[in-house]
N, C-alpha and C. Protein backbone atom coordinates (compact mmCIF):
# COMPACT_ATOMS: atom_id res chain seq x y z
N UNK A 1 17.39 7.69 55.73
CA UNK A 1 17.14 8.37 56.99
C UNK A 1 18.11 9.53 57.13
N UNK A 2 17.74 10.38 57.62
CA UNK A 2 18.70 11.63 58.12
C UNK A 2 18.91 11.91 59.45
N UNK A 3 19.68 12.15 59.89
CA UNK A 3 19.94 12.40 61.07
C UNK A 3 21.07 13.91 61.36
N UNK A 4 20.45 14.60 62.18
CA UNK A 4 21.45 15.84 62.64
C UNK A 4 22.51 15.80 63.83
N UNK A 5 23.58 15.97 63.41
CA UNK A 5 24.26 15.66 64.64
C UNK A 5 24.36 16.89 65.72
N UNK A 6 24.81 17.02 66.41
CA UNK A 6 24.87 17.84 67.76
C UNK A 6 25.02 19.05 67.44
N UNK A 7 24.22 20.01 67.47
CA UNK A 7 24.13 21.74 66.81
C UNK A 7 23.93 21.96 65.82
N UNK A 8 23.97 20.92 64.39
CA UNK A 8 23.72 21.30 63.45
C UNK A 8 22.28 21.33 62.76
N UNK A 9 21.38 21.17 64.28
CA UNK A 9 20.04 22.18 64.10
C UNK A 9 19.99 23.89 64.45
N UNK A 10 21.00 24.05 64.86
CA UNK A 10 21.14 25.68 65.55
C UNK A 10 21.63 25.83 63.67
N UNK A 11 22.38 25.53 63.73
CA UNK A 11 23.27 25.75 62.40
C UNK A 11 21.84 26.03 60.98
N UNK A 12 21.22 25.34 60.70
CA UNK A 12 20.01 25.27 59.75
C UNK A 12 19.34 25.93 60.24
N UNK A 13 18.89 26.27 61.59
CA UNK A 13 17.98 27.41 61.97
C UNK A 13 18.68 29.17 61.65
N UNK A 14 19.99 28.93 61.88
CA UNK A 14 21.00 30.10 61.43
C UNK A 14 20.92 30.63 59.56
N UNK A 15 21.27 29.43 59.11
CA UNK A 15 21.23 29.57 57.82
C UNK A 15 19.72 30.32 57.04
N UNK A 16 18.57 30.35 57.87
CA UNK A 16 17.68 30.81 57.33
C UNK A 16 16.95 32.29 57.97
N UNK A 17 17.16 32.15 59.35
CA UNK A 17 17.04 33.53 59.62
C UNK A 17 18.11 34.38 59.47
N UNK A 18 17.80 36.27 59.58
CA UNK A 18 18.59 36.75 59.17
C UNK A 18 18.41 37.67 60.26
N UNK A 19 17.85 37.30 61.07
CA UNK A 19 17.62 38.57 62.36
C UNK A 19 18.03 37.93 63.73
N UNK A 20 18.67 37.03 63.71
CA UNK A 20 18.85 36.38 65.08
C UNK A 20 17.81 36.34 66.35
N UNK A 21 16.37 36.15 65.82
CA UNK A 21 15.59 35.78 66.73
C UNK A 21 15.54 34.63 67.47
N UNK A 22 16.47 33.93 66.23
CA UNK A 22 16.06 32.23 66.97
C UNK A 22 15.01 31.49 66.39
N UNK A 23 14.03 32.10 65.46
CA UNK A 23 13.02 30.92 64.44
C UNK A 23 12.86 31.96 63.14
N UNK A 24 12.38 31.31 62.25
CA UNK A 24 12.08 31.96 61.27
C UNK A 24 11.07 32.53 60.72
N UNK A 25 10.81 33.93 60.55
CA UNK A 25 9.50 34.39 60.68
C UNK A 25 9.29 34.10 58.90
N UNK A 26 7.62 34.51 58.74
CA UNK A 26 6.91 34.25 57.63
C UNK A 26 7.70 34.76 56.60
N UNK A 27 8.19 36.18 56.56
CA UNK A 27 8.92 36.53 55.55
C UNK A 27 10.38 36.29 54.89
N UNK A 28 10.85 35.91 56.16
CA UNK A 28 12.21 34.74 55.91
C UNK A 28 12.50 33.74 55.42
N UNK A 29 11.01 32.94 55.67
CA UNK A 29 10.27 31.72 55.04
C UNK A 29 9.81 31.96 53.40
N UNK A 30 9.22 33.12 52.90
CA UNK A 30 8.93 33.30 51.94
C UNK A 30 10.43 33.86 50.91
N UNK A 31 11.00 34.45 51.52
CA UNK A 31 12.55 35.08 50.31
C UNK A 31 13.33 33.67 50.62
N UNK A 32 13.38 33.09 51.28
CA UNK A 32 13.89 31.69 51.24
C UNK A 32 13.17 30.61 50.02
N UNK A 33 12.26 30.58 49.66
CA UNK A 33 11.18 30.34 49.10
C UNK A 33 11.43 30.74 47.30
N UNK A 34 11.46 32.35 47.36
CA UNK A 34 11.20 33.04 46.53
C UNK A 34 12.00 32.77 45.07
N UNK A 35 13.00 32.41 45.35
CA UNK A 35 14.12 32.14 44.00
C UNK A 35 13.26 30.86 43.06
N UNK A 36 12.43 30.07 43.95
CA UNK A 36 11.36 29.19 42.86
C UNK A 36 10.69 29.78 42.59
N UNK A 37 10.12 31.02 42.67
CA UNK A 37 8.67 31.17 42.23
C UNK A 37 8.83 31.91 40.81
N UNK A 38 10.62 32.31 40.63
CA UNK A 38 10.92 32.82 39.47
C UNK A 38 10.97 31.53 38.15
N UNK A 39 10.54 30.30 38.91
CA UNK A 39 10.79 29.17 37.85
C UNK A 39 9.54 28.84 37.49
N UNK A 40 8.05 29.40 38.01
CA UNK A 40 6.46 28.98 38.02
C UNK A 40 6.16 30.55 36.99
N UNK A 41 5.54 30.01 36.60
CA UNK A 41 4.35 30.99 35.43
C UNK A 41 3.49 31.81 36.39
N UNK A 42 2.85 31.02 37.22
CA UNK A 42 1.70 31.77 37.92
C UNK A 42 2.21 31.94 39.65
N UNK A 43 2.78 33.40 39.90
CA UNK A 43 3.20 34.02 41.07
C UNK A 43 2.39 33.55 42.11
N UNK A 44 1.48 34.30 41.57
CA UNK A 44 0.42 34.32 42.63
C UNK A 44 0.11 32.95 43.59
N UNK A 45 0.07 32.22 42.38
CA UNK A 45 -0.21 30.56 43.39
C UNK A 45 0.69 30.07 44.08
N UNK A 46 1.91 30.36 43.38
CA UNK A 46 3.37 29.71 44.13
C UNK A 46 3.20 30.55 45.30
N UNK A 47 3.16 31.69 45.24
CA UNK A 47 3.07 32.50 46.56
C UNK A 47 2.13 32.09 47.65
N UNK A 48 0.90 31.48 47.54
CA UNK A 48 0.01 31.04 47.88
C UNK A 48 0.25 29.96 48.37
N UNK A 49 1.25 28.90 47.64
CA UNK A 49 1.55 27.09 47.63
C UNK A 49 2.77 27.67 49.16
N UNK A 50 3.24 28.48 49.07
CA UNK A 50 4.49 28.77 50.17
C UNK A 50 3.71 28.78 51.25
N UNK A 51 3.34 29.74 51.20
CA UNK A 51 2.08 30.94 52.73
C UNK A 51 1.34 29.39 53.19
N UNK A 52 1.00 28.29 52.40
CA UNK A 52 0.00 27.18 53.00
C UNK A 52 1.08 26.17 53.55
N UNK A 53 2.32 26.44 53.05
CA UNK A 53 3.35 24.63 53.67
C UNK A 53 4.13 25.73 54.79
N UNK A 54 3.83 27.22 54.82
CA UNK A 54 4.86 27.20 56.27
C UNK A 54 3.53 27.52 57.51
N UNK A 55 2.26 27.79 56.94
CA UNK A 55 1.40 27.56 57.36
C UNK A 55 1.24 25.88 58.68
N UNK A 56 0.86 25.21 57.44
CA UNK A 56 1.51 23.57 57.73
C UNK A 56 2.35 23.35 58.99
N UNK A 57 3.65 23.76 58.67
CA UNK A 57 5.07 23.57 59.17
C UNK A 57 4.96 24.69 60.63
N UNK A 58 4.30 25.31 60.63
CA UNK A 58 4.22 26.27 61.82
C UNK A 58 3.29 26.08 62.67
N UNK A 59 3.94 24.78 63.21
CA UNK A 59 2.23 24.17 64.02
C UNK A 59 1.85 25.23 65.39
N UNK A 60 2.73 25.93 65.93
CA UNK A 60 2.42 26.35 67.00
C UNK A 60 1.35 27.76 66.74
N UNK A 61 1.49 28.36 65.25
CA UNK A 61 1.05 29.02 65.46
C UNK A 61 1.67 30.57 65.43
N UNK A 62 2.55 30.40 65.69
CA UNK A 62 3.51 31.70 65.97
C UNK A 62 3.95 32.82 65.08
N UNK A 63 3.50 32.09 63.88
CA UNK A 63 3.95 33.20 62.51
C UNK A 63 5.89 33.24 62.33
N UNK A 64 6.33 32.05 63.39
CA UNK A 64 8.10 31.90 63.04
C UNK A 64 8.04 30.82 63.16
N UNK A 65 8.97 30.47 62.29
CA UNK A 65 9.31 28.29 62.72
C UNK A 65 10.54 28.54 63.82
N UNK A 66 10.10 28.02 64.55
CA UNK A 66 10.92 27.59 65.66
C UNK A 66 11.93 26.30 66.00
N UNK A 67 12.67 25.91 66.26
CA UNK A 67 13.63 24.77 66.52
C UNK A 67 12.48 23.58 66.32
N UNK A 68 11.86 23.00 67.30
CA UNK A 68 11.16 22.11 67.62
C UNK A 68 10.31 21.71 66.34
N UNK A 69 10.16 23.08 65.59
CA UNK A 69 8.92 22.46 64.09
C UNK A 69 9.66 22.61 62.70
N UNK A 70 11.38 22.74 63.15
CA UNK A 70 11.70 21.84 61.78
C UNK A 70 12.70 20.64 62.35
N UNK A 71 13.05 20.71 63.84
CA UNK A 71 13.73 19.14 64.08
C UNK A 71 11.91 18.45 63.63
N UNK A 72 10.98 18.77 63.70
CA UNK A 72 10.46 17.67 63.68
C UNK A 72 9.46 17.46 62.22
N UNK A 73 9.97 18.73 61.33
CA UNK A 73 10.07 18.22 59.42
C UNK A 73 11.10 18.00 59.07
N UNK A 74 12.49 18.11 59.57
CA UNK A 74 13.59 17.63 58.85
C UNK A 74 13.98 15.92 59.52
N UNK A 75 14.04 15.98 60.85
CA UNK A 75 13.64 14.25 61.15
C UNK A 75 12.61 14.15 62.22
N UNK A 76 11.79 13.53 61.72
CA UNK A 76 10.56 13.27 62.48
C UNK A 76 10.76 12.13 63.34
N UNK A 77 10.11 12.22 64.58
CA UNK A 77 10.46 10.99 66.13
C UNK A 77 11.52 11.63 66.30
N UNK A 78 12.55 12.83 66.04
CA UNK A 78 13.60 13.28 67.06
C UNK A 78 13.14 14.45 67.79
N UNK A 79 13.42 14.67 68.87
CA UNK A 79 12.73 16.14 69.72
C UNK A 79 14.36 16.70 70.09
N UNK A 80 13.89 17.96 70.98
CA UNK A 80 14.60 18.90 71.11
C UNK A 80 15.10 18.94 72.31
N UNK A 81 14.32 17.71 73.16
CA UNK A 81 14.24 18.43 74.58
C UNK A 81 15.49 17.56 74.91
């Protein structure tokens, strides 16, 4: 089990954006991403396999992961509120 202790979801949301919006948009998501796709033969799909799991992971919709949709892929049954 994992568990985050007190801010160190601000902290992992920090570590991946680079614009201080506060979630992580698609392309932040993808150069975060990107250092594997130098380990796959075929770009294109890895690029493709990314664009569909932050797809996934971005339930709201928003085109940024937000707090709430990776507390709830990094531990699931914990919320934000």
């Amino acid at each position: 089990s994992f568990a985050l202790e007190a801010g160190e979801e601000e902290q992992l949301l920090a570590s991946f954006t680079r614009d201080g919006q506060g979630c992580i948009a698609s392309a932040e998501w993808l150069a975060a991403m990107t250092e594997w796709s130098e380990l796959q033969q075929d770009h294109e799909e890895w690029d493709a396999l990314v664009a569909r799991t932050f797809s996934a992971i971005n339930a709201s919709g928003s085109g940024c992961l937000e707090l709430p949709e990776l507390v709830a892929l990094a531990c699931p049954g914990l919320t934000t509120d």
